[in-house]
N, C-alpha and C. Protein backbone atom coordinates (compact mmCIF):
# COMPACT_ATOMS: atom_id res chain seq x y z
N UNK A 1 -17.48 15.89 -1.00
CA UNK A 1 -17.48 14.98 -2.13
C UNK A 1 -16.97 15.71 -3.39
N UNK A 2 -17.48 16.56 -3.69
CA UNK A 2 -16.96 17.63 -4.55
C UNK A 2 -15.61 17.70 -4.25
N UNK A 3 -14.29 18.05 -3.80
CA UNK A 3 -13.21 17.55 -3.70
C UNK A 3 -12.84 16.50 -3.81
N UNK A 4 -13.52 15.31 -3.54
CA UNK A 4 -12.77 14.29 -3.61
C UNK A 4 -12.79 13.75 -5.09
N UNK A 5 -14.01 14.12 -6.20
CA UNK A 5 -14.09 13.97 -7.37
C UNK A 5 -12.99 14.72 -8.31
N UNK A 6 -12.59 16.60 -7.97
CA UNK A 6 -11.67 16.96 -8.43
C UNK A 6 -10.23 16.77 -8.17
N UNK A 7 -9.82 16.13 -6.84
CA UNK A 7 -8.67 15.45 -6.37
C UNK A 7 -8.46 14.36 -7.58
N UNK A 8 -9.99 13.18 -7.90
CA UNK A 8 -9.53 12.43 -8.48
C UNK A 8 -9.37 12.67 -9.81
N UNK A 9 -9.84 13.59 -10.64
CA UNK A 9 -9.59 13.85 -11.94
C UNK A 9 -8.30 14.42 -12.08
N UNK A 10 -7.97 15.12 -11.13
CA UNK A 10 -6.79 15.53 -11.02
C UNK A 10 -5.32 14.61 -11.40
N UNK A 11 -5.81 13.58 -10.75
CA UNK A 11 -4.85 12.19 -10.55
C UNK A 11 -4.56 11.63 -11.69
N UNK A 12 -6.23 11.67 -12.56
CA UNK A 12 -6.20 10.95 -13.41
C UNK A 12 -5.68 11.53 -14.86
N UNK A 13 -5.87 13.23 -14.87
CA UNK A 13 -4.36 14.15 -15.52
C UNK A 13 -3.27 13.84 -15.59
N UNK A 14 -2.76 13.92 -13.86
CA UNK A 14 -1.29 13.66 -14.14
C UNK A 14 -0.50 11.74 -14.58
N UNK A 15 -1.50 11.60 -14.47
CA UNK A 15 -1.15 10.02 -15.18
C UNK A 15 -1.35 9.84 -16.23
N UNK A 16 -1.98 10.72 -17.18
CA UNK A 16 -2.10 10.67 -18.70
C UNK A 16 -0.58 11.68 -18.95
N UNK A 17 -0.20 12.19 -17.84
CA UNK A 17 0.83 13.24 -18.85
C UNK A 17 1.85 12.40 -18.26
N UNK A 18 2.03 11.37 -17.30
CA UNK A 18 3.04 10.54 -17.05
C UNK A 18 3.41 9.45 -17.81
N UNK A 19 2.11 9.47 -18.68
CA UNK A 19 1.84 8.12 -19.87
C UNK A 19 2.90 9.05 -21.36
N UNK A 20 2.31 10.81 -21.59
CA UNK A 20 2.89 10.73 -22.39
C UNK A 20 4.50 11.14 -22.38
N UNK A 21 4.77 11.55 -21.13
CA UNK A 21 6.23 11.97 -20.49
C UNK A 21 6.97 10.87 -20.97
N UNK A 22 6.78 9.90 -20.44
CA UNK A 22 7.43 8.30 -20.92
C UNK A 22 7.51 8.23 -22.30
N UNK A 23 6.42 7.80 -22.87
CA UNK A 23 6.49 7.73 -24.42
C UNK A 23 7.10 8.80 -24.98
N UNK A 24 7.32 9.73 -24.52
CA UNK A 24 7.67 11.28 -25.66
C UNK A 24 9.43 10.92 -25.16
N UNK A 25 9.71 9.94 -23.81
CA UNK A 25 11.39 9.95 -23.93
C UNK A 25 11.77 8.85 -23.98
N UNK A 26 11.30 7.77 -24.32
CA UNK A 26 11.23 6.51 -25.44
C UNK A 26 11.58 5.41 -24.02
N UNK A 27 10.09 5.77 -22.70
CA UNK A 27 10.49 4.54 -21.98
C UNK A 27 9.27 4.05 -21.85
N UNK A 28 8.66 3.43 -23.22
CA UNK A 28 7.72 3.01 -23.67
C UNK A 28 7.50 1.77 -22.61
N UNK A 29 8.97 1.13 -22.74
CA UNK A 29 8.72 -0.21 -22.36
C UNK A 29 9.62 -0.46 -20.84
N UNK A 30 8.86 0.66 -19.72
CA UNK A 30 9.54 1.05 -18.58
C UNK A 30 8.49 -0.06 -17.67
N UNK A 31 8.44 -0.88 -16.44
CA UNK A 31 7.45 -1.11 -15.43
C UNK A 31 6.62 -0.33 -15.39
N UNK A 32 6.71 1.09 -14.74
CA UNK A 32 6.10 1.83 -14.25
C UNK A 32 5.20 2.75 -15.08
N UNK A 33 5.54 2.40 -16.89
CA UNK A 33 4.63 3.05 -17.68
C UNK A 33 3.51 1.78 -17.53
N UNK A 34 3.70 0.49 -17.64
CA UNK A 34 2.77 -0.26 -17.65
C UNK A 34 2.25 -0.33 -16.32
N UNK A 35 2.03 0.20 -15.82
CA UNK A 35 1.50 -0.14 -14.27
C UNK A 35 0.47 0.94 -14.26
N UNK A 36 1.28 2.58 -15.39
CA UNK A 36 0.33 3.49 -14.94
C UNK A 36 -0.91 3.27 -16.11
N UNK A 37 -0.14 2.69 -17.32
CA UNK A 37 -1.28 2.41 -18.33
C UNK A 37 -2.55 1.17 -17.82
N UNK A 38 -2.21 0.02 -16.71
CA UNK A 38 -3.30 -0.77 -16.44
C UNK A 38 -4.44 0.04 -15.67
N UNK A 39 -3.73 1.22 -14.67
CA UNK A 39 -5.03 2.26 -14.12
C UNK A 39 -5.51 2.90 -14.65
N UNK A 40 -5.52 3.72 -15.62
CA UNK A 40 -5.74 4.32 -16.96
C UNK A 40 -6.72 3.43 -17.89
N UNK A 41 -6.41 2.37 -18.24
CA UNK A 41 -6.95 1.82 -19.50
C UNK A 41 -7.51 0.29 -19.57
N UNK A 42 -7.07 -0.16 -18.26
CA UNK A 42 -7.58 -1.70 -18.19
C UNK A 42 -8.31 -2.14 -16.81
N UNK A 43 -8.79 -0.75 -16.36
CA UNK A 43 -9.42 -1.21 -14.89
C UNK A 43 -10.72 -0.46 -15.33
N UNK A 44 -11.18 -0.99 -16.05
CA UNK A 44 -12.84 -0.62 -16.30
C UNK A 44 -14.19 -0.74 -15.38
N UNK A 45 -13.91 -2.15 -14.92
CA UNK A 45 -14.71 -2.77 -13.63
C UNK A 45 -14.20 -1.69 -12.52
N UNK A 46 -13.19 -1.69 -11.93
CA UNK A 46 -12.81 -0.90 -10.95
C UNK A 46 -13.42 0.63 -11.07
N UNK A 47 -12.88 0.99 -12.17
CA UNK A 47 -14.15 2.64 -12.36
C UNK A 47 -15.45 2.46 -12.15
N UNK A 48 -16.05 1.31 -12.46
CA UNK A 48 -17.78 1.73 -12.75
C UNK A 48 -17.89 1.37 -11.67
N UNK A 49 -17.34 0.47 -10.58
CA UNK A 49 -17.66 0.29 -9.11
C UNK A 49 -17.22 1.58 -8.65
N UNK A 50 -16.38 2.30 -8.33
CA UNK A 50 -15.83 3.68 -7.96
C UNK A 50 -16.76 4.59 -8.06
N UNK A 51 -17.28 4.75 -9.24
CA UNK A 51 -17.76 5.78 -9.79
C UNK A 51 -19.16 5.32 -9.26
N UNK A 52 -19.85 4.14 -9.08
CA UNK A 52 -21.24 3.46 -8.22
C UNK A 52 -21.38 4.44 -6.84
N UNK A 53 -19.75 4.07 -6.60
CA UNK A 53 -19.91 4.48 -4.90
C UNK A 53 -20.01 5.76 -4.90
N UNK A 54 -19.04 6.66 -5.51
CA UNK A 54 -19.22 8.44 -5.37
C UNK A 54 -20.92 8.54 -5.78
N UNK A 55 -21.78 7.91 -6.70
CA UNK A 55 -22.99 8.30 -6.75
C UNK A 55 -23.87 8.29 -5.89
N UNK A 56 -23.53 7.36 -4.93
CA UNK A 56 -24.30 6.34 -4.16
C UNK A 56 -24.22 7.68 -3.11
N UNK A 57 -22.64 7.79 -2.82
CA UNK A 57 -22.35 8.78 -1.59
C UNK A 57 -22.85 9.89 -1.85
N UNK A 58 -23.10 10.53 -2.85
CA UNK A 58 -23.39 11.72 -3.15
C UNK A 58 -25.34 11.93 -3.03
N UNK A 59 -25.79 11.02 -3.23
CA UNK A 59 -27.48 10.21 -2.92
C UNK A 59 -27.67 10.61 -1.34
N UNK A 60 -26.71 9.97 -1.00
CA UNK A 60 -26.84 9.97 0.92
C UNK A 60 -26.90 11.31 1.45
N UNK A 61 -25.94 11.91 0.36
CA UNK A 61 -25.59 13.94 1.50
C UNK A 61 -26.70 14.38 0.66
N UNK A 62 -27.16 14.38 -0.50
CA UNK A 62 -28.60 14.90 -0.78
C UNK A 62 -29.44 14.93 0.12
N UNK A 63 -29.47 13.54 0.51
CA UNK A 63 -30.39 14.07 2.19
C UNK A 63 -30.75 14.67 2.81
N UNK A 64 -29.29 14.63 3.51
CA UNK A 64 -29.03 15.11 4.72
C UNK A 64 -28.18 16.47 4.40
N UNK A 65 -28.69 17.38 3.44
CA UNK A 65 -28.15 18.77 3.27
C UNK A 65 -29.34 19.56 3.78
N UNK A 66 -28.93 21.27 4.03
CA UNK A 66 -29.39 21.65 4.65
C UNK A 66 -29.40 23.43 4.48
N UNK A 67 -30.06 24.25 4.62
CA UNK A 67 -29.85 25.39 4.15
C UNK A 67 -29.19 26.46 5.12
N UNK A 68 -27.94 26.65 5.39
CA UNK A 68 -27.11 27.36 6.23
C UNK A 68 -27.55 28.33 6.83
N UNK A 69 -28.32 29.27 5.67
CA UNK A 69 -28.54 30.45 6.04
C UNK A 69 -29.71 30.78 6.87
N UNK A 70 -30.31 29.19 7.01
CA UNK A 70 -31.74 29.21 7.98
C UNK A 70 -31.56 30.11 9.32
């Protein structure tokens, strides 16, 4: 789980520097800047469900963890 959280922050980097790549070479008004700005900035519901589930999943392996070195 821990990977899959830094995979996604990761993602969510290079789409802020794809937001300002665009704007800094004036294709403000490209498709694909607006497509990356609706994941970024207008999927709010979609994060707090996302972000539900990594908690939820992360609840479950609390569990069921275990001390290796037993």
């Amino acid at each position: 789980m821990k990977y899959t959280i830094e995979l996604l922050d990761e993602q969510h980097a290079a789409l802020v520097q794809v937001i300002q790549f665009l704007d800094n070479h004036k294709h403000s008004d490209e498709p694909v800047r607006e497509a990356v700005d609706k994941i970024l900035n207008h999927s709010d519901d979609l994060i707090r469900k996302s972000n539900g589930e990594i908690k939820q999943a992360q609840e479950v392996l609390k569990r069921y963890e275990y001390d290796d070195e037993s």
